[in-house]
C-alpha atoms as a PDB file:
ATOM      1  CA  UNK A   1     -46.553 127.718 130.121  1.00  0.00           C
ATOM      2  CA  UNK A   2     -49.908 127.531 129.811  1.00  0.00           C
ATOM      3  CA  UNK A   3     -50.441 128.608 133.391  1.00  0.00           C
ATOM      4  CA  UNK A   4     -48.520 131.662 133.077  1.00  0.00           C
ATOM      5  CA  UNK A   5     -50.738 132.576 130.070  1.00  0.00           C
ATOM      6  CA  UNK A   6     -53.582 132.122 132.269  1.00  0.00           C
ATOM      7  CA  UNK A   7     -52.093 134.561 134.892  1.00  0.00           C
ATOM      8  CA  UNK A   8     -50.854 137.074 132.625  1.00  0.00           C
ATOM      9  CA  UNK A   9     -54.814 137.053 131.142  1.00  0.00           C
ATOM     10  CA  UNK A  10     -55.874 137.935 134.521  1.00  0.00           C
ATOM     11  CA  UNK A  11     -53.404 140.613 135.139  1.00  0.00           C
ATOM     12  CA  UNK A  12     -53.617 141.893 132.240  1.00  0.00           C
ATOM     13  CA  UNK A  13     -57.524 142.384 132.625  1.00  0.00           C
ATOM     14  CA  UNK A  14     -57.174 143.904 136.494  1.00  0.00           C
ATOM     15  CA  UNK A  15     -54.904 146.081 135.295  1.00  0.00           C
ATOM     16  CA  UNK A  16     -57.415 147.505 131.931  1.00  0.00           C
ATOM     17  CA  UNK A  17     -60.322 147.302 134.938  1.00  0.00           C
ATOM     18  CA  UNK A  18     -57.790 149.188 137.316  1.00  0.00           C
ATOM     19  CA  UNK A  19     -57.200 151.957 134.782  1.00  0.00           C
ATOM     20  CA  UNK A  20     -60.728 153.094 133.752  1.00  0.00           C
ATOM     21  CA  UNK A  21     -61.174 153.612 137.793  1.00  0.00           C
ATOM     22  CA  UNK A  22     -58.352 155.741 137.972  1.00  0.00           C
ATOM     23  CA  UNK A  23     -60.303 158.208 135.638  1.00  0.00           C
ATOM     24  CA  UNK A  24     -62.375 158.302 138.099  1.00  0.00           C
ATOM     25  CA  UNK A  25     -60.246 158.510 140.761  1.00  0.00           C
ATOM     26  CA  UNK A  26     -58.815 161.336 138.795  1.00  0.00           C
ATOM     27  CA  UNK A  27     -61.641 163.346 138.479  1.00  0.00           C
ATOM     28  CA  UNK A  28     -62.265 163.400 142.328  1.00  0.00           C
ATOM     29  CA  UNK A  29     -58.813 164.523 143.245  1.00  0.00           C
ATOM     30  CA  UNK A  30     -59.220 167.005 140.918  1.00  0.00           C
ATOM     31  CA  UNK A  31     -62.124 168.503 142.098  1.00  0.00           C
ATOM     32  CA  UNK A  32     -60.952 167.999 145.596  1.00  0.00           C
ATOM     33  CA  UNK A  33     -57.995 170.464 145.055  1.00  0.00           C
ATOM     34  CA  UNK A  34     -60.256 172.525 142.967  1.00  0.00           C
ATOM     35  CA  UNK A  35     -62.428 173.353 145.938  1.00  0.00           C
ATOM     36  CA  UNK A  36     -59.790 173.056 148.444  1.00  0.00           C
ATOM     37  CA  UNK A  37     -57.988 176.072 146.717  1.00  0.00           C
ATOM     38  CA  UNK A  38     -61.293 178.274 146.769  1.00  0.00           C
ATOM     39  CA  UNK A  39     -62.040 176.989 150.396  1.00  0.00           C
ATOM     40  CA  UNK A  40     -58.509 178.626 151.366  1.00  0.00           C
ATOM     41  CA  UNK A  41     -58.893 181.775 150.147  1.00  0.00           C
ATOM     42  CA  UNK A  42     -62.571 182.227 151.853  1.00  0.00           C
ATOM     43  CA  UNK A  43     -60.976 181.234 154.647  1.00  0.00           C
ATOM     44  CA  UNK A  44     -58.225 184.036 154.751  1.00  0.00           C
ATOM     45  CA  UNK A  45     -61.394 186.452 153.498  1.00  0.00           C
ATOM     46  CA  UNK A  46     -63.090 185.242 156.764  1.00  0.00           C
ATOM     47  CA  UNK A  47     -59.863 185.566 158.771  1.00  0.00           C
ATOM     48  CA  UNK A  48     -59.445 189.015 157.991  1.00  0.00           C
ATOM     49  CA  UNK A  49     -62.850 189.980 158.764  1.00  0.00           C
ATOM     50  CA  UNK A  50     -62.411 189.110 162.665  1.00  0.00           C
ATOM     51  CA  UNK A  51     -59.170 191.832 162.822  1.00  0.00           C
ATOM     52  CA  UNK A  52     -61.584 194.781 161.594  1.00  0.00           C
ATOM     53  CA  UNK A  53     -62.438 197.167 163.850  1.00  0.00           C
ATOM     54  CA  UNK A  54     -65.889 197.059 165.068  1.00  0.00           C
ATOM     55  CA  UNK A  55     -67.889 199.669 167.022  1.00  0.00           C
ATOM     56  CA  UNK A  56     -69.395 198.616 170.698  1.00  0.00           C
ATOM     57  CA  UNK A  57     -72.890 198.940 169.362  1.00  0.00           C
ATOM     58  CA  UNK A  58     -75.597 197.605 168.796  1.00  0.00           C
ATOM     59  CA  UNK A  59     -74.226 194.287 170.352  1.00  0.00           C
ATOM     60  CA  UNK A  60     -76.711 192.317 168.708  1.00  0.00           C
ATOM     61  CA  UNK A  61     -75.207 192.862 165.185  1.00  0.00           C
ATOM     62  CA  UNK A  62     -71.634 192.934 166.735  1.00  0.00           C
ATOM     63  CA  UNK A  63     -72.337 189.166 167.922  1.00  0.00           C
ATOM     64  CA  UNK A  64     -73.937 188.209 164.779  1.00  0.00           C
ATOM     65  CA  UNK A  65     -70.914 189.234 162.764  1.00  0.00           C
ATOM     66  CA  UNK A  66     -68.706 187.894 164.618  1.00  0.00           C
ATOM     67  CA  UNK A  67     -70.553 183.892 164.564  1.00  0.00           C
ATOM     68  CA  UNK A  68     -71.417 184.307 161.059  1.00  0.00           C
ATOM     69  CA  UNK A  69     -67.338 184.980 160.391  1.00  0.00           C
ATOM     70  CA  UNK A  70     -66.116 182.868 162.687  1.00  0.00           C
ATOM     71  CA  UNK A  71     -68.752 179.931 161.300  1.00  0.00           C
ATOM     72  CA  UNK A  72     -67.682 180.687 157.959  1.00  0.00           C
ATOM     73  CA  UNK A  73     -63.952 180.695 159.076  1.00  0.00           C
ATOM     74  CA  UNK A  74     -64.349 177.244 160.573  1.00  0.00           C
ATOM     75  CA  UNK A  75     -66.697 175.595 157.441  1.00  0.00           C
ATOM     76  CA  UNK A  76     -63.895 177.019 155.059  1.00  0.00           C
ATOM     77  CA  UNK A  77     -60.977 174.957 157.232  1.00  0.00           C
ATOM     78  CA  UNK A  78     -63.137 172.229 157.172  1.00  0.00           C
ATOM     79  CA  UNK A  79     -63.404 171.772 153.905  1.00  0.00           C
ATOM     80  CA  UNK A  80     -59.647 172.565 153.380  1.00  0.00           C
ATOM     81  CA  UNK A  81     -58.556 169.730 155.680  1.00  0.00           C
ATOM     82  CA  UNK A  82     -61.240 167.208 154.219  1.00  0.00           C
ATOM     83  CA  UNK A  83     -60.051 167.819 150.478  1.00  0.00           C
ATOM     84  CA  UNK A  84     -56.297 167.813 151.236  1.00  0.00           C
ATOM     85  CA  UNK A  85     -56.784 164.134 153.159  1.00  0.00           C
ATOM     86  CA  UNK A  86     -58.963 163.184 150.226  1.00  0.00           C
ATOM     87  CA  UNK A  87     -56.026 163.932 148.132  1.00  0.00           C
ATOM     88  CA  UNK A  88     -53.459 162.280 149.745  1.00  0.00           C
ATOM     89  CA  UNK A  89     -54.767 159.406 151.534  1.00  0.00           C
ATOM     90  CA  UNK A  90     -57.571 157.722 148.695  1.00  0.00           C
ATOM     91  CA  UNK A  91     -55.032 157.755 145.691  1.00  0.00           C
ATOM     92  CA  UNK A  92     -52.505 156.330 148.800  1.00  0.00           C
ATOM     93  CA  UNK A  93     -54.826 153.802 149.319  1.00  0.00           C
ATOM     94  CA  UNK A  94     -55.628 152.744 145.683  1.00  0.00           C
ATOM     95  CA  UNK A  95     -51.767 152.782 145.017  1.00  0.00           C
ATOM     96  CA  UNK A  96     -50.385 150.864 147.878  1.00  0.00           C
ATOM     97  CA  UNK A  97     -53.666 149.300 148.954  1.00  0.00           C
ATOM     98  CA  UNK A  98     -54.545 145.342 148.889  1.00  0.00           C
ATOM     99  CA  UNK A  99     -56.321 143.984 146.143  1.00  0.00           C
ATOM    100  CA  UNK A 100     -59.479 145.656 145.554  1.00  0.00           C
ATOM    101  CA  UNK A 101     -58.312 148.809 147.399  1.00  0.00           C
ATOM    102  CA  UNK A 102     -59.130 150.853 144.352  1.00  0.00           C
ATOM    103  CA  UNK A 103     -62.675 150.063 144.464  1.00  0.00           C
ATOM    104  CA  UNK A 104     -62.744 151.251 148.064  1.00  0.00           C
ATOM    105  CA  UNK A 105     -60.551 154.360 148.006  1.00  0.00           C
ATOM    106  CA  UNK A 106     -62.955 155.644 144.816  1.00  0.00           C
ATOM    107  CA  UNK A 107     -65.946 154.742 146.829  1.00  0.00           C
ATOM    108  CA  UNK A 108     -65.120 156.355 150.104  1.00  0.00           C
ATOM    109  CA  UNK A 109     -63.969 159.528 148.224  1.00  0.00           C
ATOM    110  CA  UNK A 110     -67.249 159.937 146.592  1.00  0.00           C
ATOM    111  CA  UNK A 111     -69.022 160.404 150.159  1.00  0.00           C
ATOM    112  CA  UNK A 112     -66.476 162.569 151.895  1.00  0.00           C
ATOM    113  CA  UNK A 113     -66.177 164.552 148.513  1.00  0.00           C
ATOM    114  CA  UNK A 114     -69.505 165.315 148.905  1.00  0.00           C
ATOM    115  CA  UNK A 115     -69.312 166.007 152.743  1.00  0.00           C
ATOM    116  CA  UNK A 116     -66.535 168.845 151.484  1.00  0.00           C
ATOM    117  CA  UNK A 117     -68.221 170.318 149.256  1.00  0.00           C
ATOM    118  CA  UNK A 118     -71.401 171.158 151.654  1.00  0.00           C
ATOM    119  CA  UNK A 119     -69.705 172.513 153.954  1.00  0.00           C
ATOM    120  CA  UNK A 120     -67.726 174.246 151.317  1.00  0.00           C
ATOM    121  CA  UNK A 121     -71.205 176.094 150.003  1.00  0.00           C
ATOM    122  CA  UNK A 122     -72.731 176.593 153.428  1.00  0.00           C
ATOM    123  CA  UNK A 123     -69.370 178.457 154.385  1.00  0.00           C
ATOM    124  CA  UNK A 124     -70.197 180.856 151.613  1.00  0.00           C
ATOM    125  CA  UNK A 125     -73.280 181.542 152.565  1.00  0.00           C
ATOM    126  CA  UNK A 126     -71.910 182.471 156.247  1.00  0.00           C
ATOM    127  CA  UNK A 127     -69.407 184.678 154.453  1.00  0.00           C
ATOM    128  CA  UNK A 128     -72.425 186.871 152.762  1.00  0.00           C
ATOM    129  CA  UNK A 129     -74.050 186.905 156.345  1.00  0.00           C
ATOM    130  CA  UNK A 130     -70.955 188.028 158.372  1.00  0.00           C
ATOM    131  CA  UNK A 131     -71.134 190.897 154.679  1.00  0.00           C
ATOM    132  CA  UNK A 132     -74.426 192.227 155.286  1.00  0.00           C
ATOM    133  CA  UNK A 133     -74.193 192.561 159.574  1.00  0.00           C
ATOM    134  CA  UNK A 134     -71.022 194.002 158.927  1.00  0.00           C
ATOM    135  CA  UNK A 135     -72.340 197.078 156.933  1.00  0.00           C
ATOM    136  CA  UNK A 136     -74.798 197.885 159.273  1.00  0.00           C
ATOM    137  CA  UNK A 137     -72.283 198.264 161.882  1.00  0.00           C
ATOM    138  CA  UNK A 138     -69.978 200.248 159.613  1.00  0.00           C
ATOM    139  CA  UNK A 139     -72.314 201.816 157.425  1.00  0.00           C
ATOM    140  CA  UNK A 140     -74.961 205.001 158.067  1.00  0.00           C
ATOM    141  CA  UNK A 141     -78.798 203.420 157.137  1.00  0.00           C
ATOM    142  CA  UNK A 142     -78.937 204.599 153.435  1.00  0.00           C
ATOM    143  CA  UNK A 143     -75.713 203.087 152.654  1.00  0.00           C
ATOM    144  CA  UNK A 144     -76.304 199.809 154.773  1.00  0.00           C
ATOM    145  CA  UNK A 145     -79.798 199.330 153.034  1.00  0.00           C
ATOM    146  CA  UNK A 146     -77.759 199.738 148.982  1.00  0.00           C
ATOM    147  CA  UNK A 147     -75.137 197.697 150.010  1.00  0.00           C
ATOM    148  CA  UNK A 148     -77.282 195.032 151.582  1.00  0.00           C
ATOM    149  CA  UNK A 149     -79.452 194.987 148.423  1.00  0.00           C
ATOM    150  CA  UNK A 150     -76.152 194.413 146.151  1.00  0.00           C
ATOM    151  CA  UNK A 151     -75.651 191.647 148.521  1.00  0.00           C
ATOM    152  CA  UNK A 152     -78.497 189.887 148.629  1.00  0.00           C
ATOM    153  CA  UNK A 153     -78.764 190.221 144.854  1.00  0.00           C
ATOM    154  CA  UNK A 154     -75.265 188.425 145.006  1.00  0.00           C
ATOM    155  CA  UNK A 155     -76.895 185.716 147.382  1.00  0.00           C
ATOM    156  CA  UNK A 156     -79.608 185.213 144.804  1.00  0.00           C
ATOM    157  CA  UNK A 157     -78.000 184.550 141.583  1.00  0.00           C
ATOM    158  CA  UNK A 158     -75.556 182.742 143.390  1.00  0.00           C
ATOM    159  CA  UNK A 159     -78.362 180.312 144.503  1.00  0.00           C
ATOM    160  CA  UNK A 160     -79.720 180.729 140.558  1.00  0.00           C
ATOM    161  CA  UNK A 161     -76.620 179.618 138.517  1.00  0.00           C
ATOM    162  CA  UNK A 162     -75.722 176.985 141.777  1.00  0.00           C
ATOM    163  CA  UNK A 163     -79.041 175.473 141.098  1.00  0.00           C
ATOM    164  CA  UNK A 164     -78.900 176.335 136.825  1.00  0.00           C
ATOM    165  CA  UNK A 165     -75.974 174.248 136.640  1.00  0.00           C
ATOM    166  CA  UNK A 166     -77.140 171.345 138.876  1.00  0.00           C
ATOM    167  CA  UNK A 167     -79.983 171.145 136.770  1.00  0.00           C
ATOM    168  CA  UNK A 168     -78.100 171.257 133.374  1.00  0.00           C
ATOM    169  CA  UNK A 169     -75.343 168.981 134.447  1.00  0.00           C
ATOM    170  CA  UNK A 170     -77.666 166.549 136.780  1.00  0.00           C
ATOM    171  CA  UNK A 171     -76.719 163.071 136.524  1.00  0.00           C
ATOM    172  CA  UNK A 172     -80.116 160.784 136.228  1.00  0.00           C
ATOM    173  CA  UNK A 173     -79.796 157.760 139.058  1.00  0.00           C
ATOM    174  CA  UNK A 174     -81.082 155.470 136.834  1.00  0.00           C
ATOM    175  CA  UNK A 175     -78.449 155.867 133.943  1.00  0.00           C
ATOM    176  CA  UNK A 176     -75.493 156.645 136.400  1.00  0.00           C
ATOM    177  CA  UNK A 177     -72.298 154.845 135.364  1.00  0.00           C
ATOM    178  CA  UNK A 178     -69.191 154.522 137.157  1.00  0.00           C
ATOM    179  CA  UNK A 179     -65.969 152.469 136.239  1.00  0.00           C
ATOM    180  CA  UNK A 180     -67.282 149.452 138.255  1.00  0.00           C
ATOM    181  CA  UNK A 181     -68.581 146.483 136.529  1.00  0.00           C
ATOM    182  CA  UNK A 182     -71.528 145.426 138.241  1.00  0.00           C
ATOM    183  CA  UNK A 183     -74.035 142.059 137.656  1.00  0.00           C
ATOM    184  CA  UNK A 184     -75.127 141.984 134.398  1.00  0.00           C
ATOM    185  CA  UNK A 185     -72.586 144.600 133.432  1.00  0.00           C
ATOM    186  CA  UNK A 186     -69.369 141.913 133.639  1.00  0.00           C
ATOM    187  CA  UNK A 187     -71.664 139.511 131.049  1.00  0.00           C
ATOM    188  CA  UNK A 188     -72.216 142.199 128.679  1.00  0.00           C
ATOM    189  CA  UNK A 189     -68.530 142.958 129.065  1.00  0.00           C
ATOM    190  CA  UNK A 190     -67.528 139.646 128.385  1.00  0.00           C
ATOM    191  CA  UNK A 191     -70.015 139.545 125.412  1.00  0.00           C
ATOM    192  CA  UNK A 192     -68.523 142.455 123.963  1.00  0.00           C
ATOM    193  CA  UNK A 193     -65.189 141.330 124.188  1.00  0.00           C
ATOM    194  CA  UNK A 194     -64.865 140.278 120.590  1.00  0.00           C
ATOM    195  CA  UNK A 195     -64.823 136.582 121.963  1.00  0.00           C
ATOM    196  CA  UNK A 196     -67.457 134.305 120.193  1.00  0.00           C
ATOM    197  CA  UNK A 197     -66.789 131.088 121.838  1.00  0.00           C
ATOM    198  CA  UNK A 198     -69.267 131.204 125.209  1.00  0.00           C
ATOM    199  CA  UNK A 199     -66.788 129.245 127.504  1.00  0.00           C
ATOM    200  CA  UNK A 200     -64.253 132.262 126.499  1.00  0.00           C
ATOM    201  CA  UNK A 201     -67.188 134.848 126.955  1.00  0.00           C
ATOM    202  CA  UNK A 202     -68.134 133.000 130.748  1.00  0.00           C
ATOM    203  CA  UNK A 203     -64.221 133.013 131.776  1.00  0.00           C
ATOM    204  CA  UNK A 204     -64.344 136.787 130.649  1.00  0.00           C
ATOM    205  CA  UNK A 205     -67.020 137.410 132.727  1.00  0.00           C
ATOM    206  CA  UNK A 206     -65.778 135.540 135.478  1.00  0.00           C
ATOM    207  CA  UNK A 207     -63.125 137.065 135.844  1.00  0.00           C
ATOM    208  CA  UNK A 208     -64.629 140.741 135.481  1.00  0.00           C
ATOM    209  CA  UNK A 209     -66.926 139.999 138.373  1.00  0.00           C
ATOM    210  CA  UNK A 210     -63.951 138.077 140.586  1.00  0.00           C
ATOM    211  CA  UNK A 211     -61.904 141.116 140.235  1.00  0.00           C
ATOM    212  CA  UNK A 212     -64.861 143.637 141.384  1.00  0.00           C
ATOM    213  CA  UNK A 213     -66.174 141.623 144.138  1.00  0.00           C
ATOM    214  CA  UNK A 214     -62.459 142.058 145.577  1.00  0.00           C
ATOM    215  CA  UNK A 215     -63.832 145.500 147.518  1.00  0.00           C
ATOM    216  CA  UNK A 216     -65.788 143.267 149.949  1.00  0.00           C
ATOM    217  CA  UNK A 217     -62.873 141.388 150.554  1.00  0.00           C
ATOM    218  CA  UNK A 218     -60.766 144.727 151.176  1.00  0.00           C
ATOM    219  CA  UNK A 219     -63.061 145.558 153.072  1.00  0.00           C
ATOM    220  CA  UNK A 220     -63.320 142.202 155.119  1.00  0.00           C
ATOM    221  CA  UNK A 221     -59.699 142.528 155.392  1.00  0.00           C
ATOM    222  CA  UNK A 222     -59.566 145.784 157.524  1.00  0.00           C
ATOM    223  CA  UNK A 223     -62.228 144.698 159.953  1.00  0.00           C
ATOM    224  CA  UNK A 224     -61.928 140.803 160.564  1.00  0.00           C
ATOM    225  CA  UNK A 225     -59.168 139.964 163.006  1.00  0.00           C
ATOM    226  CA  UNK A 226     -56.648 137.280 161.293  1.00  0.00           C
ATOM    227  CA  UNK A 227     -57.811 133.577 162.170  1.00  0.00           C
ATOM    228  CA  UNK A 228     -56.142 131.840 164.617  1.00  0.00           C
ATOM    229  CA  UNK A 229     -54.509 128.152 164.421  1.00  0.00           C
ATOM    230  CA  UNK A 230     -56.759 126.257 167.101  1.00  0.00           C
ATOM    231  CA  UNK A 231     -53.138 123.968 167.807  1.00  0.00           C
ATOM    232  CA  UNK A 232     -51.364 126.730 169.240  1.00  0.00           C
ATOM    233  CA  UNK A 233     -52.194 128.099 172.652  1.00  0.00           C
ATOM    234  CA  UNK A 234     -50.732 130.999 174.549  1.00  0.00           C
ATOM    235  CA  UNK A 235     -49.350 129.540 178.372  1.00  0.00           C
ATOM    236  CA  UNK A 236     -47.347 131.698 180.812  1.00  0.00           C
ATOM    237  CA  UNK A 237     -44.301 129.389 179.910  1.00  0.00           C
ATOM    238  CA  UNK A 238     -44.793 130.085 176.375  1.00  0.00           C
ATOM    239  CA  UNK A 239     -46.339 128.582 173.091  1.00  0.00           C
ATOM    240  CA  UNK A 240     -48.529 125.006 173.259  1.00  0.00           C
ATOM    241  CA  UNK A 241     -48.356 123.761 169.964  1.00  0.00           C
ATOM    242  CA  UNK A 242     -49.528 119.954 168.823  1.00  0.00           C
ATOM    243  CA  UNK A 243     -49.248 119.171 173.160  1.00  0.00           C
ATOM    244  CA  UNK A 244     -45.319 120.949 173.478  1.00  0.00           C
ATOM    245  CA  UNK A 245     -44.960 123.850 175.343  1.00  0.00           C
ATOM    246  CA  UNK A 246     -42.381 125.933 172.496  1.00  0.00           C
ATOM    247  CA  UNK A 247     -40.599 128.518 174.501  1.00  0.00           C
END
């Protein structure tokens, strides 16, 4: 009885640690499709550019249009492909994963999210170049030089509220939090468990920090080839195990 208690303790807390990861877990697929959505659309945008008609000259401009679209074209899939895997495989892993697999399928995500979303941004920016060589190929001067201006303008407070925002919503290193308890953060956990006893608050803790340190174990698990039993051999008539040959 008492053993059961103990296990249904520890479930019960992996499954309260489990759940404030998922938020975060949650907020990455999120964002993934978010982008992944806009990335499409660019990408059609970008598509559509290479059927337009395009005059033989100057060929300078004609070959500039024509990298900056197709650039753009390929960035855009890009970040597509990356943010539909992201969807599908990390919440995969965290669902059907080993122990500790939720720790690893929130940490990989946060790199290749932000992997997709360069590439999503630098697409853009080839999208406004393959714009501006593209009116001075279909444009007369006067016309090319207003339209390039409303461009660039568009380049530039794109950069301005890009930047605004990162600056508003900038997350400081120092005070960065994420839904993994980490050192000193499973004792103050276990501290402010409501538990006054200090063996209670130490099992707490314990616990906490067994449960997290289970990503390096994950991790061991899909790298480290499985150990093998140094009384069984491999022969060409079979299996030596303890001196018999087991066919």
């Amino acid at each position: 009885m008492l053993y059961a208690d103990k296990r249904a303790l520890e479930t019960n807390l992996k499954v309260s640690l489990l759940a404030i990861r998922e938020k975060e877990l949650n907020f990455y697929v999120s964002n993934c499709q978010s982008i992944g959505t806009q990335a499409a659309m660019l990408a059609g945008f970008a598509f559509a550019g290479l059927m337009q008609p395009l005059p033989p000259e100057p060929e300078v401009l004609r070959v500039l249009f024509l990298m900056s679209t197709v650039s753009a074209l390929g960035l855009q899939l890009v970040t597509v492909v990356t943010t539909t895997l992201l969807s599908m495989l990390a919440p995969g892993l965290a669902l059907r994963g080993p122990d500790g697999a939720m720790h690893a399928a929130v940490d990989g995500m946060i790199d290749e999210y932000r992997l997709g979303f360069y590439t999503f941004l630098f697409g853009l920016l080839f999208i406004h170049g393959a714009a501006i060589f593209f009116v001075w190929l279909a444009f007369p001067l006067m016309e090319a030089v207003v339209l390039t201006t409303c461009l660039m303008f568009s380049l530039f407070m794109m950069y301005r509220y890009i930047r605004k925002m990162f600056v508003t919503f900038a997350l400081p290193k120092d005070t960065l939090d994420s839904g993994k308890f980490e050192g000193a953060e499973a004792v103050a956990a276990g501290m402010g468990s409501g538990v006054n006893d200090a063996g209670e608050i130490s099992t707490i803790s314990s616990l906490i920090l067994q449960e997290q340190q289970l990503v390096g174990a994950t991790a061991l698990y899909h790298t480290k080839p499985p150990p093998v039993d140094p009384s069984m051999a491999v022969t060409g008539g079979g299996v030596v195990q303890g001196g018999a040959i087991v066919e």
